[in-house]
C-alpha atoms as a PDB file:
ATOM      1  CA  UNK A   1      23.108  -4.709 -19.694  1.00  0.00           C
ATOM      2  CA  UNK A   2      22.555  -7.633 -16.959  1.00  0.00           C
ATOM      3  CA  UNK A   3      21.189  -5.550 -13.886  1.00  0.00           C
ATOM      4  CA  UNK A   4      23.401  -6.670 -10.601  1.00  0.00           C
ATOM      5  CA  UNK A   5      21.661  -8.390  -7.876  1.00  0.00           C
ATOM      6  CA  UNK A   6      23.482  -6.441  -5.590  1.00  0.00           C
ATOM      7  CA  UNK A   7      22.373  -3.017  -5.776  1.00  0.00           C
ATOM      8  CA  UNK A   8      19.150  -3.364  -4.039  1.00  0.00           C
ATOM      9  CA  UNK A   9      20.152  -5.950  -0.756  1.00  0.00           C
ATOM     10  CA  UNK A  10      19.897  -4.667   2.759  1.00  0.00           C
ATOM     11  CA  UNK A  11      21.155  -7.156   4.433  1.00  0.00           C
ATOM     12  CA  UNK A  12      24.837  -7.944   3.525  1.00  0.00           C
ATOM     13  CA  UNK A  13      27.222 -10.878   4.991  1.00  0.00           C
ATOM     14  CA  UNK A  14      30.996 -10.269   5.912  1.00  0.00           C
ATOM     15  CA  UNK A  15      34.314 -13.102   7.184  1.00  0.00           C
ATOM     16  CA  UNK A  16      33.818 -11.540  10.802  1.00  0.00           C
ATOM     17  CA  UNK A  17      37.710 -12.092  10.537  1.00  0.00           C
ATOM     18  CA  UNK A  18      38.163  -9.965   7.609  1.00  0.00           C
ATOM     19  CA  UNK A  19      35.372  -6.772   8.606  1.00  0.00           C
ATOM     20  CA  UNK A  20      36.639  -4.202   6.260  1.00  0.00           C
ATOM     21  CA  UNK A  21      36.344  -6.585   3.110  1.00  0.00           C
ATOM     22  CA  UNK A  22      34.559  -6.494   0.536  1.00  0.00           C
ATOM     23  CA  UNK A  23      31.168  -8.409   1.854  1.00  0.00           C
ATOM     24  CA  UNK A  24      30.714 -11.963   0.891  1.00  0.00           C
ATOM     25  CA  UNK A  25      27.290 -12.040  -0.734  1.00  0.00           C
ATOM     26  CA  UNK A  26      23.919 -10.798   0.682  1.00  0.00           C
ATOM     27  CA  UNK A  27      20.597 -10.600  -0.199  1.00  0.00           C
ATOM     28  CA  UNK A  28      17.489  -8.515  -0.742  1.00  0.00           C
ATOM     29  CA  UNK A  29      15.376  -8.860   2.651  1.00  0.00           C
ATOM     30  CA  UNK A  30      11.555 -10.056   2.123  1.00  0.00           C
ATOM     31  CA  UNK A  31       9.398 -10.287   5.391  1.00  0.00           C
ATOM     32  CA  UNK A  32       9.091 -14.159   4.353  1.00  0.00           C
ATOM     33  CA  UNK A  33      12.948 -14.755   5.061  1.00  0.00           C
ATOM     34  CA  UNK A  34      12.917 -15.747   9.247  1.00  0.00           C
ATOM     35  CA  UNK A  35      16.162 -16.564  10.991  1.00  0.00           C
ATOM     36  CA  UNK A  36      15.915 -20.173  10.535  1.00  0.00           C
ATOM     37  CA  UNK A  37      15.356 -19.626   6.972  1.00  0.00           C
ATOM     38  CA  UNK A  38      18.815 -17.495   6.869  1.00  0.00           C
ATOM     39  CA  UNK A  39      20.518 -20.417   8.384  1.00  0.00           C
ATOM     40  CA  UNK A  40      19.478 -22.315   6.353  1.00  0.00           C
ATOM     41  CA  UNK A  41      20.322 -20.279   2.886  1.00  0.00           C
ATOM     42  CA  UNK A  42      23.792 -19.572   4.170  1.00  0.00           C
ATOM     43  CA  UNK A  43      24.489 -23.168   4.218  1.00  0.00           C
ATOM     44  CA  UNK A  44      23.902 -23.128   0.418  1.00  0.00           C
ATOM     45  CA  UNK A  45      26.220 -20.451  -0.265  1.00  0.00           C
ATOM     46  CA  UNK A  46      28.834 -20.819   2.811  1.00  0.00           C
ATOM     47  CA  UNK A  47      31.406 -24.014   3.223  1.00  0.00           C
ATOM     48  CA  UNK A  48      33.623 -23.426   6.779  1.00  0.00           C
ATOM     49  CA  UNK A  49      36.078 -26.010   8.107  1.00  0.00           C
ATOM     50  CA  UNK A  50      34.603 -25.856  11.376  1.00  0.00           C
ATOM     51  CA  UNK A  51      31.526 -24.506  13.152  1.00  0.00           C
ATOM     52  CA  UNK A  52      30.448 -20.802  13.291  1.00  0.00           C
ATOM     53  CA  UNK A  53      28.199 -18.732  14.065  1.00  0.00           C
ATOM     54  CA  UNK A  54      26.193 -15.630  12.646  1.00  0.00           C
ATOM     55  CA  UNK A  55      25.794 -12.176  13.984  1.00  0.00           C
ATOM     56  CA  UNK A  56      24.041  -8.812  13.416  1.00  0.00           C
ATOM     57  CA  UNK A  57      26.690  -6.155  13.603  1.00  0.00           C
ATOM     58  CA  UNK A  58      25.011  -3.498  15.923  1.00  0.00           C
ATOM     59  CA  UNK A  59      24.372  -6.051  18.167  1.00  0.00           C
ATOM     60  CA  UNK A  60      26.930  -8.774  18.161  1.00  0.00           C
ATOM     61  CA  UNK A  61      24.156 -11.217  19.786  1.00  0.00           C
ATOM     62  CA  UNK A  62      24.413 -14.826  17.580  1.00  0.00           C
ATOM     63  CA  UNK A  63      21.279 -15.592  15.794  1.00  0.00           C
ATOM     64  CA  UNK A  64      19.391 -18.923  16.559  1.00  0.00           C
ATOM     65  CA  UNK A  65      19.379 -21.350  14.175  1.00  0.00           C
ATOM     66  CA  UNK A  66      15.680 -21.971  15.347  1.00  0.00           C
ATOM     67  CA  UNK A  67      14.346 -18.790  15.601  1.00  0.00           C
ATOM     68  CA  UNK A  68      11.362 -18.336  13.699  1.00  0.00           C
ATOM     69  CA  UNK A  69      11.248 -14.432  14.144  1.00  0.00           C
ATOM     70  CA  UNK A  70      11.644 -12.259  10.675  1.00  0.00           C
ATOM     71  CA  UNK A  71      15.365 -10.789   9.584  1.00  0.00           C
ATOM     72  CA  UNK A  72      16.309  -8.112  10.212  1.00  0.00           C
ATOM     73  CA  UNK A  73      18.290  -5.547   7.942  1.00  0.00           C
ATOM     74  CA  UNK A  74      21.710  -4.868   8.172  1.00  0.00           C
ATOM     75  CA  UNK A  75      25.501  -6.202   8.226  1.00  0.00           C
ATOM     76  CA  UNK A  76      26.010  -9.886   9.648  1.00  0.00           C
ATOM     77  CA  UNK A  77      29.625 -11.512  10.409  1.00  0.00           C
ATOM     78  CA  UNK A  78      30.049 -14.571  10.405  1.00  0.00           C
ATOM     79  CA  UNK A  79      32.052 -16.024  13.002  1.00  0.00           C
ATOM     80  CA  UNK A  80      34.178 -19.025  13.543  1.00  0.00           C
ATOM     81  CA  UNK A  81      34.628 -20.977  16.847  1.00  0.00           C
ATOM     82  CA  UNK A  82      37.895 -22.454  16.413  1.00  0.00           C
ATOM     83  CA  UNK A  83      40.846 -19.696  16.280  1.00  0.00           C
ATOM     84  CA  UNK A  84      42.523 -20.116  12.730  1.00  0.00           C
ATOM     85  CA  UNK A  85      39.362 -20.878  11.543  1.00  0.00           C
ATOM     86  CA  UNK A  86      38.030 -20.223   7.669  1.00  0.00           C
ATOM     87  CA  UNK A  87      34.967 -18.926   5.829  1.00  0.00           C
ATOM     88  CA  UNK A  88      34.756 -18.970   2.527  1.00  0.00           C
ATOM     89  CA  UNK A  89      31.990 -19.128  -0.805  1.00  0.00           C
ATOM     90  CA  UNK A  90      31.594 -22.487  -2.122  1.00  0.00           C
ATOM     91  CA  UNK A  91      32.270 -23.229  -5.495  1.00  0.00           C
ATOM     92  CA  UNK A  92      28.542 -24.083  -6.733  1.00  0.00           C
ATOM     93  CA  UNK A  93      26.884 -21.852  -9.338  1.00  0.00           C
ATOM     94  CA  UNK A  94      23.550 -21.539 -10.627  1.00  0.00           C
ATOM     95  CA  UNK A  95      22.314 -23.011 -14.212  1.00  0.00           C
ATOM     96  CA  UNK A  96      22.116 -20.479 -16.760  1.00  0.00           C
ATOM     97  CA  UNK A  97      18.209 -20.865 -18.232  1.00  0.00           C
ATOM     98  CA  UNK A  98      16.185 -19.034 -20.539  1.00  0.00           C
ATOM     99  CA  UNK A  99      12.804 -18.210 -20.415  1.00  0.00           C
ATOM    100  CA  UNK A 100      10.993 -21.665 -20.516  1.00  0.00           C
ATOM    101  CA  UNK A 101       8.695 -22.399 -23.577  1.00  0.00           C
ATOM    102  CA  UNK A 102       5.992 -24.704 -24.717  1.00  0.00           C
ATOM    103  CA  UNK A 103       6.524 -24.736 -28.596  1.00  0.00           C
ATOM    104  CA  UNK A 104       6.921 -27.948 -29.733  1.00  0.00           C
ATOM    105  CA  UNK A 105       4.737 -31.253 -30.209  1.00  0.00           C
ATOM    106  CA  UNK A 106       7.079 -32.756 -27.156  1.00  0.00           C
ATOM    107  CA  UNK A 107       5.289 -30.147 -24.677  1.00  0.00           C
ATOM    108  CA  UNK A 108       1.980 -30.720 -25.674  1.00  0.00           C
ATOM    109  CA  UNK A 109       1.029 -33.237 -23.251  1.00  0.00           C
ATOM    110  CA  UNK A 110       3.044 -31.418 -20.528  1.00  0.00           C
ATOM    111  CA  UNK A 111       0.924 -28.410 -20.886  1.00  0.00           C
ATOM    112  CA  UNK A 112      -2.642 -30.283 -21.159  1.00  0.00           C
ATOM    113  CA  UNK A 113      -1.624 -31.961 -18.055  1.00  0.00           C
ATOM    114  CA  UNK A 114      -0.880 -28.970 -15.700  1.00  0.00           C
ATOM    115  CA  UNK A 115      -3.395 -26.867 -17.077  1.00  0.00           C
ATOM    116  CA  UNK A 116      -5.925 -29.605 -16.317  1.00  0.00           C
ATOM    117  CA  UNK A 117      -4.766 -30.190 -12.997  1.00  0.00           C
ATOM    118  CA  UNK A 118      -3.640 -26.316 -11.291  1.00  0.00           C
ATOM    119  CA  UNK A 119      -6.552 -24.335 -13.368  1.00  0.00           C
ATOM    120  CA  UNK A 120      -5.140 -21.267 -11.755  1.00  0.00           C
ATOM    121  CA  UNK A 121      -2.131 -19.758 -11.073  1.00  0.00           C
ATOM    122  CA  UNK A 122      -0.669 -21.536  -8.543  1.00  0.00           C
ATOM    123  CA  UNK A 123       1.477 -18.652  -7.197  1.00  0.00           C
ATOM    124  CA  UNK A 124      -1.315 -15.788  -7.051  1.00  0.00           C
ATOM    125  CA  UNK A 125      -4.056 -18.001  -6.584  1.00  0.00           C
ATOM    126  CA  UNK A 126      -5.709 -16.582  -9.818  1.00  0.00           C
ATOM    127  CA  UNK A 127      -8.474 -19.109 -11.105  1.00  0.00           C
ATOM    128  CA  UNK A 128      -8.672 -18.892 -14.716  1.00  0.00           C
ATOM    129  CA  UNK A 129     -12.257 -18.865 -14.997  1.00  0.00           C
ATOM    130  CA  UNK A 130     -12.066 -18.791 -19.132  1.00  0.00           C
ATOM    131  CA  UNK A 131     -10.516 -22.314 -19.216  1.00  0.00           C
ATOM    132  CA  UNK A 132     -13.901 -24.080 -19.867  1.00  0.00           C
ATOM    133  CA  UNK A 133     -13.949 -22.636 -23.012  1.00  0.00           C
ATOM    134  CA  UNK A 134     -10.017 -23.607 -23.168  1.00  0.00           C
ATOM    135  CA  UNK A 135      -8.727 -19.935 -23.311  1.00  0.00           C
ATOM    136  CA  UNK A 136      -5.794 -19.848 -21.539  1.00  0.00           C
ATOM    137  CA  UNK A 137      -4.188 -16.115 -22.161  1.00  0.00           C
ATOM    138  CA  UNK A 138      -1.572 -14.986 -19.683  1.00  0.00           C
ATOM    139  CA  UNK A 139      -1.227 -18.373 -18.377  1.00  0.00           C
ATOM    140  CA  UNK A 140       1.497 -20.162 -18.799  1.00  0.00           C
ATOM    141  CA  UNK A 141       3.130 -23.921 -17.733  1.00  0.00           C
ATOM    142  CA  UNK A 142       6.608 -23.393 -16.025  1.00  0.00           C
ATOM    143  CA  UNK A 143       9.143 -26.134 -16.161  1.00  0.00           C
ATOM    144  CA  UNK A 144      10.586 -26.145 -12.395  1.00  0.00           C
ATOM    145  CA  UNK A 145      13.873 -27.764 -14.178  1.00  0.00           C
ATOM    146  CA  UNK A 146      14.480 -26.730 -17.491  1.00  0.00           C
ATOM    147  CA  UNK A 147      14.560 -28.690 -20.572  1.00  0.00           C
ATOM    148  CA  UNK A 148      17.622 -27.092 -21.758  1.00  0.00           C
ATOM    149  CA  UNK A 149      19.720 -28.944 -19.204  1.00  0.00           C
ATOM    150  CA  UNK A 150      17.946 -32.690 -19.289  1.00  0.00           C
ATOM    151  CA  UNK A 151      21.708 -34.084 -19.124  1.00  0.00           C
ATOM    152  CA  UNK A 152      22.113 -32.509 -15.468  1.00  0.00           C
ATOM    153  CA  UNK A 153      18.149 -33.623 -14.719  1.00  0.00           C
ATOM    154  CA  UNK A 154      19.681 -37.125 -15.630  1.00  0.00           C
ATOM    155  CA  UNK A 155      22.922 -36.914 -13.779  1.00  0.00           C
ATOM    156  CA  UNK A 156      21.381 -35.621 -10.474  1.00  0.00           C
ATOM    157  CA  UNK A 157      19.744 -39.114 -10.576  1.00  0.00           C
ATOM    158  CA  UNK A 158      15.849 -37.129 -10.624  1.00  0.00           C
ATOM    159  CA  UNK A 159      14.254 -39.329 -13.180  1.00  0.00           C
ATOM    160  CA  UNK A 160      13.721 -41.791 -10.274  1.00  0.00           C
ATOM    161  CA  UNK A 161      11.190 -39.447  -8.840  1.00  0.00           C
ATOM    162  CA  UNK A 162       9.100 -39.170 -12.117  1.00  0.00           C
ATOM    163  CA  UNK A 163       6.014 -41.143 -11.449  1.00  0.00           C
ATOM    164  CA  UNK A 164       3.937 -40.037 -14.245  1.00  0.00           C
ATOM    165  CA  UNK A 165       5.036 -39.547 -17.260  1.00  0.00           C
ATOM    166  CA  UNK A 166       3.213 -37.827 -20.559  1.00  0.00           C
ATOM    167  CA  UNK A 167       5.867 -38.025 -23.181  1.00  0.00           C
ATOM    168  CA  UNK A 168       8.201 -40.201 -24.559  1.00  0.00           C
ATOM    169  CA  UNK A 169      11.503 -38.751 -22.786  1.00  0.00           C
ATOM    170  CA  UNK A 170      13.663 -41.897 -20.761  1.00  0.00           C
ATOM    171  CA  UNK A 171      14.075 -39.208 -17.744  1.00  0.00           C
ATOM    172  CA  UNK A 172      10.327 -37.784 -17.576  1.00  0.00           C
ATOM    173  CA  UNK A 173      11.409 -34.023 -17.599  1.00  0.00           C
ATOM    174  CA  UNK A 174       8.503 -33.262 -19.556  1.00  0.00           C
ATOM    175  CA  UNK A 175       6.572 -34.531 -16.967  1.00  0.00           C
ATOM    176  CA  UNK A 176       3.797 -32.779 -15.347  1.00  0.00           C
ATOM    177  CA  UNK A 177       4.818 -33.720 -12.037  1.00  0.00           C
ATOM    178  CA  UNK A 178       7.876 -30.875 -13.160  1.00  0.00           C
ATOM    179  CA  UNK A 179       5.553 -28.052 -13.681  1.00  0.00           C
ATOM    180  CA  UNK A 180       3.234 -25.144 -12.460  1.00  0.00           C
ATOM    181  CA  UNK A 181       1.021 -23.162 -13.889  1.00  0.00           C
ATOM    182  CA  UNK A 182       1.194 -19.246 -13.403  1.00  0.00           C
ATOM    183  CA  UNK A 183       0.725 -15.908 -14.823  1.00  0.00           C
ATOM    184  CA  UNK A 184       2.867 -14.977 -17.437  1.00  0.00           C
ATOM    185  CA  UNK A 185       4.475 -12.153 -15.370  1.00  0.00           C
ATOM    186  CA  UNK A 186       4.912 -14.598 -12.643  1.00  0.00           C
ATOM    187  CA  UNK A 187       6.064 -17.104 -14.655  1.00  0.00           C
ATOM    188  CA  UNK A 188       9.285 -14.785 -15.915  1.00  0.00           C
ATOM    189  CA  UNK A 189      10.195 -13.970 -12.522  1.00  0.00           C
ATOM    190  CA  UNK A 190       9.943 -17.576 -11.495  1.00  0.00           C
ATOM    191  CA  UNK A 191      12.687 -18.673 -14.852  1.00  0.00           C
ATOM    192  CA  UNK A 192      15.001 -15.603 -13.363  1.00  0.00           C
ATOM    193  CA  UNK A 193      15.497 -16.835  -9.969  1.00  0.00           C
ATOM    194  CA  UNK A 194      13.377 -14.171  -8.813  1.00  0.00           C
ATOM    195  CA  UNK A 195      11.534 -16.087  -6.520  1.00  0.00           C
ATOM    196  CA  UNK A 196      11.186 -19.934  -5.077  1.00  0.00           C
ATOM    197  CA  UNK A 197       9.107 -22.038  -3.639  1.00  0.00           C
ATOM    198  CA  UNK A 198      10.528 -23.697  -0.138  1.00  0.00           C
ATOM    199  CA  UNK A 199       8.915 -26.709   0.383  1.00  0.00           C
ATOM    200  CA  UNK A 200      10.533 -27.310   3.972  1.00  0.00           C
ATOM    201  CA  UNK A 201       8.809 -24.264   4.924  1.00  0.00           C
ATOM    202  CA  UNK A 202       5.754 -25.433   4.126  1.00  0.00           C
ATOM    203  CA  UNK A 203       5.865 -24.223   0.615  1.00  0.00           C
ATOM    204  CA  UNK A 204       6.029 -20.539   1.339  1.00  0.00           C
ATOM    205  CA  UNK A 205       7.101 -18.202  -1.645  1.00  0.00           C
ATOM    206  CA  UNK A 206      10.117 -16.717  -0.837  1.00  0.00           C
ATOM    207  CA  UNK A 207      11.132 -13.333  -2.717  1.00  0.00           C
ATOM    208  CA  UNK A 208      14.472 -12.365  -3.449  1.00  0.00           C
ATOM    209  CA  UNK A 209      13.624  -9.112  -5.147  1.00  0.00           C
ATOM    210  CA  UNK A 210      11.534  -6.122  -4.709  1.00  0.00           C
ATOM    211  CA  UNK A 211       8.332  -7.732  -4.672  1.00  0.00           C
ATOM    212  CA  UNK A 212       6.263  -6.058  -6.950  1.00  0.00           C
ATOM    213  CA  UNK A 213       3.248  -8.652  -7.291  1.00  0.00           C
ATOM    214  CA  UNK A 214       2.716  -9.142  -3.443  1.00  0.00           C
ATOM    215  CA  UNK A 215       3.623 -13.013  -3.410  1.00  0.00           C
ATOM    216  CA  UNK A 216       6.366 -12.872  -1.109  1.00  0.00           C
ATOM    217  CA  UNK A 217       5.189 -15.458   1.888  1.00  0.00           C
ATOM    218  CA  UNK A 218       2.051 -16.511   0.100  1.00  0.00           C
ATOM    219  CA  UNK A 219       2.098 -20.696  -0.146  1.00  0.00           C
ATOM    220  CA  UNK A 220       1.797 -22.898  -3.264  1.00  0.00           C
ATOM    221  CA  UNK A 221      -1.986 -24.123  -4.167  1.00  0.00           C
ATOM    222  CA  UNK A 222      -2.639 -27.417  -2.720  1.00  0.00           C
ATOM    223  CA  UNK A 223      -3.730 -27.693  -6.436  1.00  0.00           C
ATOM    224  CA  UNK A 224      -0.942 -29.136  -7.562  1.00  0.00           C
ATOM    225  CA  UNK A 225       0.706 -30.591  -4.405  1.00  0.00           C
ATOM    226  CA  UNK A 226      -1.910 -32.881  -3.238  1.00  0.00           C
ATOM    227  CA  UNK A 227       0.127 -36.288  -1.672  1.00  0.00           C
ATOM    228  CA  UNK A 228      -2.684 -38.267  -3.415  1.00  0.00           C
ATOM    229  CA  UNK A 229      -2.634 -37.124  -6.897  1.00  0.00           C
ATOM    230  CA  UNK A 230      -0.069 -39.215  -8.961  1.00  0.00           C
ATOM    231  CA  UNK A 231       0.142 -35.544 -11.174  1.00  0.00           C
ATOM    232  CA  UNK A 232       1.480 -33.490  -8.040  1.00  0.00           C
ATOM    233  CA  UNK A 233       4.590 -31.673  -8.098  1.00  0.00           C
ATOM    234  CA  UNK A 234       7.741 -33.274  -7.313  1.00  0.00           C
ATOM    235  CA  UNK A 235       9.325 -31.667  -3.800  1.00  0.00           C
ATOM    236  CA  UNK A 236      12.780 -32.414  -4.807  1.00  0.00           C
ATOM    237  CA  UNK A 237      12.637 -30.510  -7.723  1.00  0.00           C
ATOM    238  CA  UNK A 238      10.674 -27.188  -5.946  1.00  0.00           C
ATOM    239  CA  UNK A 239      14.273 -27.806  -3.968  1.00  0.00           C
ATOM    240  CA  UNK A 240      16.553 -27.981  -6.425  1.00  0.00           C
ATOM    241  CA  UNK A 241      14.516 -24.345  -7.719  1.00  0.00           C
ATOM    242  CA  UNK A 242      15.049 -23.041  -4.035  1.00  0.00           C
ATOM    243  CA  UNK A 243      18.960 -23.692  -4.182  1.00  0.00           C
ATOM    244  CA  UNK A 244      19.480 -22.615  -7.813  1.00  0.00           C
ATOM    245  CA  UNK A 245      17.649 -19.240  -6.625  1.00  0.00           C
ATOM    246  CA  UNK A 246      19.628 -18.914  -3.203  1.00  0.00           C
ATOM    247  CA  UNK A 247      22.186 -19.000  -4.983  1.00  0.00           C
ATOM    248  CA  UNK A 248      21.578 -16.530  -8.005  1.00  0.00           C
ATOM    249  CA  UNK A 249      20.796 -14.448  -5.803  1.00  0.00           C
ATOM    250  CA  UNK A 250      23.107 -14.295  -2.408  1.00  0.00           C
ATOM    251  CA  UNK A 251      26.786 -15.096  -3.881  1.00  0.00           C
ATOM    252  CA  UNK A 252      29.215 -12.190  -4.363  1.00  0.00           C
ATOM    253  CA  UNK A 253      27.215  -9.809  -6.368  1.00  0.00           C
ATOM    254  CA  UNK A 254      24.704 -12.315  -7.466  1.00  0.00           C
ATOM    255  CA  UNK A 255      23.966 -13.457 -11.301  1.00  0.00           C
ATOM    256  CA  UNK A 256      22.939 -11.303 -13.796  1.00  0.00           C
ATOM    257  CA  UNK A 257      19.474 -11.223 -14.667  1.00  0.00           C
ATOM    258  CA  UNK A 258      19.079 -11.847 -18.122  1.00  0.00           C
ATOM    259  CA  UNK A 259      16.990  -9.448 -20.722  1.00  0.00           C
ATOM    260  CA  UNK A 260      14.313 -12.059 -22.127  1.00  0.00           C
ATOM    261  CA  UNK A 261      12.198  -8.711 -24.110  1.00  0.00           C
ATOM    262  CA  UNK A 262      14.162  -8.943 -27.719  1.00  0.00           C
ATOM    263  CA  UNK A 263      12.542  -6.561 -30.039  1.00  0.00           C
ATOM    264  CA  UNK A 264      11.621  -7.684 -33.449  1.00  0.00           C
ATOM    265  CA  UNK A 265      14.809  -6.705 -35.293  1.00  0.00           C
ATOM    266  CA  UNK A 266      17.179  -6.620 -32.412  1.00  0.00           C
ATOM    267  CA  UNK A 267      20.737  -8.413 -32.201  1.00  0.00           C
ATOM    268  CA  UNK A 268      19.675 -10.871 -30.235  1.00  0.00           C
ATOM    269  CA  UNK A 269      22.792 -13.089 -30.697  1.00  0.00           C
ATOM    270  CA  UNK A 270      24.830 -10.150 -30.443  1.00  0.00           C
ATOM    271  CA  UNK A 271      23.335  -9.339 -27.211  1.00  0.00           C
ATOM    272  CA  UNK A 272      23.349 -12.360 -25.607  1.00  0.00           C
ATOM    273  CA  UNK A 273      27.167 -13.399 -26.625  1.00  0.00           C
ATOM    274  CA  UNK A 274      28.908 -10.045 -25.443  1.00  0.00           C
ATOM    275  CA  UNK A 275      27.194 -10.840 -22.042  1.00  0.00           C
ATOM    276  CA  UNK A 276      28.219 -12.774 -18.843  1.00  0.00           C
ATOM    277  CA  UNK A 277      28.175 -16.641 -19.351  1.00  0.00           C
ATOM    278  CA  UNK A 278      27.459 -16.402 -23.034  1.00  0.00           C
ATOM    279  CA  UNK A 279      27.895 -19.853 -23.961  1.00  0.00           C
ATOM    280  CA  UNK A 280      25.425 -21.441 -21.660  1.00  0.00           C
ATOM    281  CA  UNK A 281      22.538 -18.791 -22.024  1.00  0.00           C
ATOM    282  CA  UNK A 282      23.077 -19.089 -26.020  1.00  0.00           C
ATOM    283  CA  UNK A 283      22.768 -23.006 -25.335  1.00  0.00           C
ATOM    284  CA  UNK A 284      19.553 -22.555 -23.609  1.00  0.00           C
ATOM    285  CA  UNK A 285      18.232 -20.086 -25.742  1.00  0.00           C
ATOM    286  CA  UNK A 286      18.946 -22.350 -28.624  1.00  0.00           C
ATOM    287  CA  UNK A 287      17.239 -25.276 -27.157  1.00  0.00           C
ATOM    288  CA  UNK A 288      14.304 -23.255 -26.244  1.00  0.00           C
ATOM    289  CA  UNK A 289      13.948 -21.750 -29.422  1.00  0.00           C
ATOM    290  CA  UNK A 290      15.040 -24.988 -31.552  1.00  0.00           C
ATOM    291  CA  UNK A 291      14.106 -27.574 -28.852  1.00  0.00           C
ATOM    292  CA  UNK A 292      14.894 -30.573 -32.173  1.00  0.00           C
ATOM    293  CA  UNK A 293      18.042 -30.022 -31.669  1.00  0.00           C
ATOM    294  CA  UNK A 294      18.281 -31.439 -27.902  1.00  0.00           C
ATOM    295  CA  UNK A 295      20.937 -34.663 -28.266  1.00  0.00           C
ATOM    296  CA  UNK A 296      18.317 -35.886 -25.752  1.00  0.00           C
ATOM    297  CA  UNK A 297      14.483 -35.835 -27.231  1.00  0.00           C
END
């Protein structure tokens, strides 16, 4: 069964009209996550028709949309300042994804490139010190934006970023400039919307579960981020990761996280279609698995 984001958060957001209700999202609190930073994720998750302004509880004193100083715990209202005024979630969702792969021919290139490039995991900082001999176990190449939804890649207008490209896709998803390379642990937590990387915080790892590898508030490699390299990562999509994550993981109860571990021999199908948003994970698994049959190769 899909575990619920919202069994572990300690910090929990509420209409400051409406106290007693049910809270509107929340989140799990990492020491990485500042005021500012809170401000700045609520905007992502909360439309208003007029200003407000956020407060802890137990002390009723507004936080600063400037303050640098770490989060703290607890219940936070959100308050309008015009009488009459409303709160409420916006209607954005996060993607449904799968667990990125690199099976076919189409990735090839992709995976040369940002192996060549990173040589380490650019979330732990882990050099891979076997890749002269080109042994590259537990490392893996993460797409930032998944393959399985090139048609929303194309409509956001992001090919226009895409400076270098190393396949023969018109929007340059495949690019390299789209991917990192981590550990494979890492790598699964990244493709759940466990984590993101914030690159207007100067590309600080933010955590949004119990962070059990210690990379909450650690920043991206320069590795793969360099302004001169024509290869580096893309900013805007590291952004559109942040958002899809703040979102996963702050909303209502939060998405599901997905089981990705299928046994040999297990219902896989059955599984995944008598689950939440069973269409779109099967469509992503599917591509994934069968990426030929993408209407866009």
């Amino acid at each position: 069964m899909p575990e619920n984001r919202s069994l572990i958060r300690n910090v929990h957001l509420f209409d400051g009209s409406k106290p007693d209700d049910p809270p509107l999202g929340g989140l799990y609190l990492n020491p990485s996550v500042t005021k500012k930073k809170f401000h700045r994720m609520l905007k992502i998750v909360i439309a208003a028709d007029c200003p407000y302004r956020v407060r802890l509880r137990e002390t009723e004193v507004p936080l600063s949309p400037d303050d640098d100083e770490p989060l703290e715990s607890g219940h936070y209202d959100i308050v309008t300042d015009t009488p009459g005024g409303r709160i409420w979630l916006t209607d954005e969702r996060c993607i449904a994804r799968s667990f990125s792969r690199t099976v076919s021919k189409r990735d090839r290139r992709f995976r040369e490139q940002v192996r060549q490039r990173d040589g380490k995991c650019v979330i732990t900082g882990l050099v891979n010190r076997a890749a002269f001999v080109d042994e590259w176990t537990s490392f893996e190449t993460a797409h930032i934006f998944p393959l399985s939804h090139e048609e929303l890649f194309r409509s956001l207008g992001y090919p226009q970023y895409v400076t270098n490209r190393c396949d023969d896709s018109p929007t340059g998803i495949n690019s390299c400039q789209n991917g990192l390379l981590m550990r494979s642990n890492i790598h699964q937590q990244f493709d759940s919307f466990n984590f993101a990387i914030d690159p207007d915080d100067d590309y600080k790892v933010t955590c949004f579960r119990i962070d059990l590898d210690g990379i909450d508030g650690r920043t991206l490699d320069p590795v793969c981020r360099d302004p001169n390299d024509e290869k580096r990562v893309i900013d805007e999509f590291l952004r559109w990761h942040f958002r899809q994550t703040v979102l996963a993981n702050m909303k209502a109860n939060g998405e599901p996280i997905f089981e990705f571990d299928f046994p040999d021999g297990s219902d896989m199908v059955g599984e995944i279609l008598s689950g939440p948003r069973a269409a779109e994970r099967m469509e992503a698994e599917l591509f994934s698995r069968l990426p030929s049959v993408s209407p866009i190769s």
